[in-house]
N, C-alpha and C. Protein backbone atom coordinates (compact mmCIF):
# COMPACT_ATOMS: atom_id res chain seq x y z
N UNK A 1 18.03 -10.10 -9.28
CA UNK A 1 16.59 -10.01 -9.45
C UNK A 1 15.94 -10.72 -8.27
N UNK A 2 15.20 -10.17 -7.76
CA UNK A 2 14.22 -10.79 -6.47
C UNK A 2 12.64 -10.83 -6.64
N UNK A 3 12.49 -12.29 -6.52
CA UNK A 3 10.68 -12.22 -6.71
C UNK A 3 9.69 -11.54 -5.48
N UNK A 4 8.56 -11.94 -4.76
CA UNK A 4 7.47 -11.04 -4.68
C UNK A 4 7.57 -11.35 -3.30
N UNK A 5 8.04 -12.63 -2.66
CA UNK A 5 8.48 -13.04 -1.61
C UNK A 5 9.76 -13.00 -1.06
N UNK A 6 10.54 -12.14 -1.76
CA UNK A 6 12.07 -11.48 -0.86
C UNK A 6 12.84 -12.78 -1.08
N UNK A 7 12.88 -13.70 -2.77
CA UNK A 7 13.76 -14.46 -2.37
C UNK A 7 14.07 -14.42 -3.69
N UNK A 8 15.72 -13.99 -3.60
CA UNK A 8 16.54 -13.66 -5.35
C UNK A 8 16.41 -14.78 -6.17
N UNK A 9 16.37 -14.56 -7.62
CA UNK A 9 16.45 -15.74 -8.42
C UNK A 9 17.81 -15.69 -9.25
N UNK A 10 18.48 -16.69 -8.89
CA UNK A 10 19.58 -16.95 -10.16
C UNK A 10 19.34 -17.43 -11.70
N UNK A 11 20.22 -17.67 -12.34
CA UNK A 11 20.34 -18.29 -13.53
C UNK A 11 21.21 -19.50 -13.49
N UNK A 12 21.09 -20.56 -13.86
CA UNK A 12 22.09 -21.36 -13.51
C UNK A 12 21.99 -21.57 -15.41
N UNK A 13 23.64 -20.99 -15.55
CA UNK A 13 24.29 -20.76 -16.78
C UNK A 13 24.25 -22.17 -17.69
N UNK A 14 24.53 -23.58 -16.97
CA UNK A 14 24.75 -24.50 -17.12
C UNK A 14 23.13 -25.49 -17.35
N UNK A 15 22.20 -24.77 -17.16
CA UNK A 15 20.70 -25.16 -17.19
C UNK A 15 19.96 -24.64 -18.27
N UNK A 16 19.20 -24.85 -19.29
CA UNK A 16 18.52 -25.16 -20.22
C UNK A 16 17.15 -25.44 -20.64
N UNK A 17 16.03 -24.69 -20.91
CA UNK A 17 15.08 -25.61 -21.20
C UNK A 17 15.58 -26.29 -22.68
N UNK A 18 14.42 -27.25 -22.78
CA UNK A 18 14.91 -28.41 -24.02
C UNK A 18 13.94 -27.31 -25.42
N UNK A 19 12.51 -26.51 -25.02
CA UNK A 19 12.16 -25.93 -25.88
C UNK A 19 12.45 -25.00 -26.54
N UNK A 20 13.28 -23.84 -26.37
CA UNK A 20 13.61 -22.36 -26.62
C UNK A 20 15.12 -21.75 -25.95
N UNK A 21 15.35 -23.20 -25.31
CA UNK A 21 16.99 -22.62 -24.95
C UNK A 21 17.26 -21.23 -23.63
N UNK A 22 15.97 -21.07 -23.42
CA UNK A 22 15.88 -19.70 -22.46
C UNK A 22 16.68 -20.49 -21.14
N UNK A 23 17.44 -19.92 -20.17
CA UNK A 23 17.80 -20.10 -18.84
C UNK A 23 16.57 -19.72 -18.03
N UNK A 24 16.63 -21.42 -16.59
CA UNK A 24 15.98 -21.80 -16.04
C UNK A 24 16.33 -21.10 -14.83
N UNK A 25 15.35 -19.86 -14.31
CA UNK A 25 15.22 -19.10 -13.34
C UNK A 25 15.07 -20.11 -12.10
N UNK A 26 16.19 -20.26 -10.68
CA UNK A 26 15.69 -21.14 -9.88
C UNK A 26 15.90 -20.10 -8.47
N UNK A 27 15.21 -20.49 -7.32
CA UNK A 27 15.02 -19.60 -6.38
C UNK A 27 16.07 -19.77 -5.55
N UNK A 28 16.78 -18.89 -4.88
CA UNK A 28 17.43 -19.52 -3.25
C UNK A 28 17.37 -18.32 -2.03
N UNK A 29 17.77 -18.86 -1.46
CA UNK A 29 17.17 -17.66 -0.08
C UNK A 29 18.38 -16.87 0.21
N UNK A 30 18.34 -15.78 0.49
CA UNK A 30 19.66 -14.64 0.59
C UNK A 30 19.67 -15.19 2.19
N UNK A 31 20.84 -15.32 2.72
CA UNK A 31 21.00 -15.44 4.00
C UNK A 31 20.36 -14.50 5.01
N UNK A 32 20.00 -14.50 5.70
CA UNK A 32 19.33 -14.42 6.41
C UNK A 32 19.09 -15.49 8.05
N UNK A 33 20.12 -14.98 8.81
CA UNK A 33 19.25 -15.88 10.03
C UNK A 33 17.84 -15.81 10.85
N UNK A 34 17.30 -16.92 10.69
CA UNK A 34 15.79 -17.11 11.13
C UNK A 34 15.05 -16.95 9.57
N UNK A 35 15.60 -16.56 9.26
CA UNK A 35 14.59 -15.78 7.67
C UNK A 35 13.49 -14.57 8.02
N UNK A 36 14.14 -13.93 8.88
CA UNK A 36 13.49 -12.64 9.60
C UNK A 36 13.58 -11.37 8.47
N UNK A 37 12.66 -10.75 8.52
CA UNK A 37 12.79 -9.43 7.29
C UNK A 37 12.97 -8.49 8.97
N UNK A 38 13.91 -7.89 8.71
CA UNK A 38 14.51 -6.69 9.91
C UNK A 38 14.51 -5.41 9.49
N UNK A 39 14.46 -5.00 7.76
CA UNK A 39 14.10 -3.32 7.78
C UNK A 39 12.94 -3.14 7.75
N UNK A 40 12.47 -2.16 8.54
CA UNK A 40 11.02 -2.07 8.29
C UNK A 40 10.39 -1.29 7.49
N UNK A 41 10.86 -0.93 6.02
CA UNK A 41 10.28 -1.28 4.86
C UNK A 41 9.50 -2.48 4.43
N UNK A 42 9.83 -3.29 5.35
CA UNK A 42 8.51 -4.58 4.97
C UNK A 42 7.26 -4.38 5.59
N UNK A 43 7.31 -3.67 6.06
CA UNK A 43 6.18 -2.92 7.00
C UNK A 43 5.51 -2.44 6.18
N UNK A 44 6.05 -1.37 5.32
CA UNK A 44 4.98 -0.70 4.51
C UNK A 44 3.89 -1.38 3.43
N UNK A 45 2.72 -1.23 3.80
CA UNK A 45 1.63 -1.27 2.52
C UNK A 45 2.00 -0.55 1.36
N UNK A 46 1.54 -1.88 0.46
CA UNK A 46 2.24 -2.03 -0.96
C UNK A 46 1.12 -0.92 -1.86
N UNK A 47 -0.51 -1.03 -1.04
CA UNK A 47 -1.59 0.24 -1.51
C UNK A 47 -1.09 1.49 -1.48
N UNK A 48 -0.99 1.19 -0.13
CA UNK A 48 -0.68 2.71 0.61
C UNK A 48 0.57 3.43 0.46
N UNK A 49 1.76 2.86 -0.55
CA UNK A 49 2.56 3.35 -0.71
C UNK A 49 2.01 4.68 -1.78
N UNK A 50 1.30 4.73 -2.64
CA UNK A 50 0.88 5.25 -3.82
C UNK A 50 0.44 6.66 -2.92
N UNK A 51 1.03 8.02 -3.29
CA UNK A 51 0.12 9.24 -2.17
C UNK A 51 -0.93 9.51 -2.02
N UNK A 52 -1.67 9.39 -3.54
CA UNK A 52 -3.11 9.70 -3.38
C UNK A 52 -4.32 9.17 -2.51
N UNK A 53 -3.67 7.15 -2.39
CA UNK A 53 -4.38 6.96 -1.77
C UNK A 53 -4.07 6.92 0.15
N UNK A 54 -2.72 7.10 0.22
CA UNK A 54 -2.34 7.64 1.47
C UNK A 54 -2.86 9.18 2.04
N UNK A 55 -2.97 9.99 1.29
CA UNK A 55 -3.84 11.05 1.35
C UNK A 55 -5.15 10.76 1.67
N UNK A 56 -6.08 9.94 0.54
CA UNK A 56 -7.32 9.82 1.47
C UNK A 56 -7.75 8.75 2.69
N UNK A 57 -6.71 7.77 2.97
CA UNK A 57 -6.98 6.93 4.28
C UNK A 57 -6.36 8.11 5.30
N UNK A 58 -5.65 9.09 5.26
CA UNK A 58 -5.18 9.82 6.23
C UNK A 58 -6.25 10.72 6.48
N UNK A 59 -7.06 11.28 5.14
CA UNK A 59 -8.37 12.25 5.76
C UNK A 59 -9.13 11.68 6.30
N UNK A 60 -9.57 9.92 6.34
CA UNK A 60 -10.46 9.65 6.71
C UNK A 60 -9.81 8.74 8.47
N UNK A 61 -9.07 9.14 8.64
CA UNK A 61 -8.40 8.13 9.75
C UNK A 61 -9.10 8.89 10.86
N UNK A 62 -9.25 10.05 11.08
CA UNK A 62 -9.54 10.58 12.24
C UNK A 62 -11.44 11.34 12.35
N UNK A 63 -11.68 10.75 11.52
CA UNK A 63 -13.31 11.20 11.12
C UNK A 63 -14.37 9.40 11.39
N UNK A 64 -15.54 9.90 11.67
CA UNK A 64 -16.02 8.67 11.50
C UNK A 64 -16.39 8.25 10.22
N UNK A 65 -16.51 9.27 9.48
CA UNK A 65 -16.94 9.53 8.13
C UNK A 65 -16.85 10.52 7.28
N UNK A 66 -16.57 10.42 6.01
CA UNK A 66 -16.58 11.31 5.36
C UNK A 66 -16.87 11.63 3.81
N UNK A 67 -17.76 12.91 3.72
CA UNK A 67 -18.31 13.07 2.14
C UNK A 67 -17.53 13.19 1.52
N UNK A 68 -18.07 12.44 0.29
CA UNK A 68 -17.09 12.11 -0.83
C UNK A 68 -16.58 13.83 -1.34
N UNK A 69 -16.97 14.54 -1.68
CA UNK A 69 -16.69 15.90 -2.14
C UNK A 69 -15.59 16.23 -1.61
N UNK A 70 -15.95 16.34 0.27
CA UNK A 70 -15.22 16.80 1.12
C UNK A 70 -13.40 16.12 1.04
N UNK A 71 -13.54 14.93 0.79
CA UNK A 71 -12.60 14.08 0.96
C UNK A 71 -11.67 14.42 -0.41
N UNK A 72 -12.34 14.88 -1.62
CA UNK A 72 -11.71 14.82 -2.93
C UNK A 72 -11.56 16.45 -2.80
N UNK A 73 -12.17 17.13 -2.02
CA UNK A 73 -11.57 18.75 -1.91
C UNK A 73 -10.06 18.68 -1.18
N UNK A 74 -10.51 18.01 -0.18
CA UNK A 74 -9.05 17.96 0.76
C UNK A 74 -8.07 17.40 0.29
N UNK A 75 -7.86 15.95 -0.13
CA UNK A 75 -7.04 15.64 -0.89
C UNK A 75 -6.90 16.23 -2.42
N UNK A 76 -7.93 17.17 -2.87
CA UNK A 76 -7.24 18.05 -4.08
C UNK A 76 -6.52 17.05 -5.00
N UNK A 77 -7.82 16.40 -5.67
CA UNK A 77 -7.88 15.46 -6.94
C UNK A 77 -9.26 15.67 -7.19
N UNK A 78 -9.30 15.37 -8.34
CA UNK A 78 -10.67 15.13 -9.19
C UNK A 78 -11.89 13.88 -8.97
N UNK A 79 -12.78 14.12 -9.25
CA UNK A 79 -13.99 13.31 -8.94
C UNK A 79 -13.41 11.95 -9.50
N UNK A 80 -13.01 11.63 -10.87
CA UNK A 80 -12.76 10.61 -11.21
C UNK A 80 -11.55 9.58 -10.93
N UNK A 81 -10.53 10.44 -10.14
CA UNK A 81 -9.00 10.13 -9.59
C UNK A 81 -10.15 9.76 -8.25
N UNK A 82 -10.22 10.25 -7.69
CA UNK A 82 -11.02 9.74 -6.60
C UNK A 82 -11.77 8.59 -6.20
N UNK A 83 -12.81 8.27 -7.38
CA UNK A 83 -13.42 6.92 -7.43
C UNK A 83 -12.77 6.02 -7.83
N UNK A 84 -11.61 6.05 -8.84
CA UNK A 84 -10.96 5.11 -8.70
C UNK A 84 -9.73 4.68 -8.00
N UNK A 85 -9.35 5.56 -7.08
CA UNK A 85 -8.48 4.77 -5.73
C UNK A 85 -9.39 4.66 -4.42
N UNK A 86 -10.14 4.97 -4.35
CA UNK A 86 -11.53 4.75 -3.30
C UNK A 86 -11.71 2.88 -3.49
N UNK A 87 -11.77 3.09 -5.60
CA UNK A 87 -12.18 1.66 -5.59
C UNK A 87 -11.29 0.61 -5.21
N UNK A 88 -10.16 1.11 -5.90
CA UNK A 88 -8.92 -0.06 -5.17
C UNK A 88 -8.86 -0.11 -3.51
N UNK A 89 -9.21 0.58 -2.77
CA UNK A 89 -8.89 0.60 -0.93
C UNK A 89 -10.55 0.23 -1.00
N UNK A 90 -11.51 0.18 -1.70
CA UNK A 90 -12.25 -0.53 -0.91
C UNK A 90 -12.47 -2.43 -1.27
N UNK A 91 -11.84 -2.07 -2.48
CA UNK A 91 -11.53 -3.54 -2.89
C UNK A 91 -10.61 -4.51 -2.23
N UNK A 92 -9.92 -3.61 -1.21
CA UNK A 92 -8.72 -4.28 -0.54
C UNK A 92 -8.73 -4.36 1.29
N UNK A 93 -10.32 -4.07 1.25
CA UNK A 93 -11.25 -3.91 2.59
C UNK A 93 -10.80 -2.75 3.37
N UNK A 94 -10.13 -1.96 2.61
CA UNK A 94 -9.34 -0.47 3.76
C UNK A 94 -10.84 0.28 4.11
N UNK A 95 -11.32 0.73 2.57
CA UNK A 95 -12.69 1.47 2.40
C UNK A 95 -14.26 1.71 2.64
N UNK A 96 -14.59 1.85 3.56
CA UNK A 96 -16.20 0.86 3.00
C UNK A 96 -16.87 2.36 2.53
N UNK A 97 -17.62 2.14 1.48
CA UNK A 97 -18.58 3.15 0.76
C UNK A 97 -20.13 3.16 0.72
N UNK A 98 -20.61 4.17 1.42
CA UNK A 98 -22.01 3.98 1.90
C UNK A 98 -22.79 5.23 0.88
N UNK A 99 -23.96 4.87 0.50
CA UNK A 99 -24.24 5.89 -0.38
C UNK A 99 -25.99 6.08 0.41
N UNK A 100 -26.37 7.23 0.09
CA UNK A 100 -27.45 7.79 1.26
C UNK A 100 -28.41 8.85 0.29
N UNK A 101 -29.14 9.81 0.71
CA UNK A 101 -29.72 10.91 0.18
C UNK A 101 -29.86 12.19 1.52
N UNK A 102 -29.31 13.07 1.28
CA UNK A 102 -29.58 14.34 1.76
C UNK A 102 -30.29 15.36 1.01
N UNK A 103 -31.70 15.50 1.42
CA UNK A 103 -32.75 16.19 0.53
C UNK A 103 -32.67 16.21 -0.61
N UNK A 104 -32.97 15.13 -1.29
CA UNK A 104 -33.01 14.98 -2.52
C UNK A 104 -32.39 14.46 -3.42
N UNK A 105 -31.15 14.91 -2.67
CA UNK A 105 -29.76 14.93 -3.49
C UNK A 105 -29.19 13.25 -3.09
N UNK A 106 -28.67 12.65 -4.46
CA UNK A 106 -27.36 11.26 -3.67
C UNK A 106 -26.57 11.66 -2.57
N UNK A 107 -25.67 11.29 -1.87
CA UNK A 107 -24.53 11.76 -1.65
C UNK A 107 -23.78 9.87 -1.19
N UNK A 108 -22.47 10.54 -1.47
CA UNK A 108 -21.56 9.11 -0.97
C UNK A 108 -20.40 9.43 0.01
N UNK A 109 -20.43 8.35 1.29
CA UNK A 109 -19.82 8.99 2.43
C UNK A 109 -18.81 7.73 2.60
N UNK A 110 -17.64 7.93 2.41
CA UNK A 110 -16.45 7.12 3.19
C UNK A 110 -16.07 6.92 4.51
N UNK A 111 -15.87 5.71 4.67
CA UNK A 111 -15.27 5.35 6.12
C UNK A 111 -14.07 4.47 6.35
N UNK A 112 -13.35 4.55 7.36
CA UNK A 112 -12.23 3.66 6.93
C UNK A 112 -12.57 2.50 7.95
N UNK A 113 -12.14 1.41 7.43
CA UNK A 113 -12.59 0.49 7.99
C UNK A 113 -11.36 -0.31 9.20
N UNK A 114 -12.04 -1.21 10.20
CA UNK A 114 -10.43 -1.64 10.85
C UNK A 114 -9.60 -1.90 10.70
N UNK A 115 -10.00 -2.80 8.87
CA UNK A 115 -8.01 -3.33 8.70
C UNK A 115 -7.84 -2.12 7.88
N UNK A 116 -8.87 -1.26 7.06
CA UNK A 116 -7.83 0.01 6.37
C UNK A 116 -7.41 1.02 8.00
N UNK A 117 -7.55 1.33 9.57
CA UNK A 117 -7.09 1.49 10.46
C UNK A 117 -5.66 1.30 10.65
N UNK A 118 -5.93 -0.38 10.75
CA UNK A 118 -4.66 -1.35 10.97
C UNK A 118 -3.56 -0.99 10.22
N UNK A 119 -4.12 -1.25 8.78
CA UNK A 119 -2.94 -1.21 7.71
C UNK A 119 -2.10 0.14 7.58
N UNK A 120 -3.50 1.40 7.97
CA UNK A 120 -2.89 2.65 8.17
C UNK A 120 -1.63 3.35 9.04
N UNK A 121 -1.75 2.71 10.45
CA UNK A 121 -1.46 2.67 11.43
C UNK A 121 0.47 1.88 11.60
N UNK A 122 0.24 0.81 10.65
CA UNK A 122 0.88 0.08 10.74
C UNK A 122 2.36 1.05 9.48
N UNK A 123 1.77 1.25 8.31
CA UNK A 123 2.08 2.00 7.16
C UNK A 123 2.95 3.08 7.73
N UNK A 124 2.44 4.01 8.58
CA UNK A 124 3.00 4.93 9.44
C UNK A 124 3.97 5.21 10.31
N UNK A 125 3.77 3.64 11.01
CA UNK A 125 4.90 2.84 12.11
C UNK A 125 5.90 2.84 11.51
N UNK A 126 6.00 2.05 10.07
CA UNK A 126 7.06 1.58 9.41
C UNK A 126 7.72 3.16 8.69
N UNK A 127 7.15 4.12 8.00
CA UNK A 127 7.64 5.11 8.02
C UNK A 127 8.65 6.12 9.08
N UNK A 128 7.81 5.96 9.97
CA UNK A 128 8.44 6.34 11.03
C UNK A 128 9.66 5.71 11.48
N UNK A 129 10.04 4.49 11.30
CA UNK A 129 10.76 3.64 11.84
C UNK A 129 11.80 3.79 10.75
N UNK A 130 11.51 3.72 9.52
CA UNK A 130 12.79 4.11 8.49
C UNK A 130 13.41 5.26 8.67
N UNK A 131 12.38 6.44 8.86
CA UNK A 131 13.00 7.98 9.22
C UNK A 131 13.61 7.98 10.03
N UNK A 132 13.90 7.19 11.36
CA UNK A 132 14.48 7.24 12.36
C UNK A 132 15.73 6.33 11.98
N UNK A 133 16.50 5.54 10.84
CA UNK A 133 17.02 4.98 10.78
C UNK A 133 17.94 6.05 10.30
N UNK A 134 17.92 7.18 9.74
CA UNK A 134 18.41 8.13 8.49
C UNK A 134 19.46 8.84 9.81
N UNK A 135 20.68 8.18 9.39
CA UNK A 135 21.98 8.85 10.02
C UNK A 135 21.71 10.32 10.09
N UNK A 136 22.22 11.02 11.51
CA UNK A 136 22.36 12.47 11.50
C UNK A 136 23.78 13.06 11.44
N UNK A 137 23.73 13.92 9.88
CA UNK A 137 25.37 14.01 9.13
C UNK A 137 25.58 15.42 9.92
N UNK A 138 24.46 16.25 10.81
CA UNK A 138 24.77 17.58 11.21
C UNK A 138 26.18 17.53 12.47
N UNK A 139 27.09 18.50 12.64
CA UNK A 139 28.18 18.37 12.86
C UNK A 139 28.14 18.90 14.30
């Protein structure tokens, strides 16, 4: 079992709490020299792993902006799947959400912001960098 920071937890069989008898989870570090993370699966965003919302930081990566409609046509999800992974990437500063009027009408326009850029950019790298790890079995 490994916690949230890449460092396994044992059981030490011989350890005890005094209340409920449960075994006392203690941490130690998997070897590692330097304590360097070297696959770059650590690379990947833990958001951006999810497709839907990799789908819409990818429609919006190369636009300065973009209508909400437009963005939930292209990525081909629903109005309400939409606002709520919009809300998580903008809660996590990827997103910023600007809302306006075009004759009359609301409208709400997405943009991606530098660290949702960064994180995008970076997300991609590390993809790329695993795919390129994938032995070639052709003969």
């Amino acid at each position: 079992m490994a916690d949230r920071r890449g460092q396994a937890l044992l059981c030490s069989v011989d350890t005890y709490r005094t209340d409920n008898h449960l075994p006392i989870w203690q941490p130690y570090s998997i070897p590692n020299p330097g304590n360097r993370r070297t696959h770059p699966r650590h690379d990947l965003d833990d958001l951006l792993t999810h497709a839907v919302r990799l789908s819409i930081v990818a429609a919006l990566a190369d636009v300065d902006r973009g209508e909400f409609a437009l963005v939930r046509d292209s990525v081909e999800i629903t109005d309400p799947m939409l606002s709520k992974q919009v809300a998580l990437l903008e809660q996590a500063g990827y997103v910023g959400v600007h809302k306006g009027r075009v004759a009359r009408r609301t409208r709400t326009w997405l943009t991606l912001t530098p660290n949702g850029q960064a994180a995008y950019r970076r997300h991609i790298h590390a993809l790329q960098a695993i795919a390129s790890l994938t032995p070639d079995y052709a003969d």
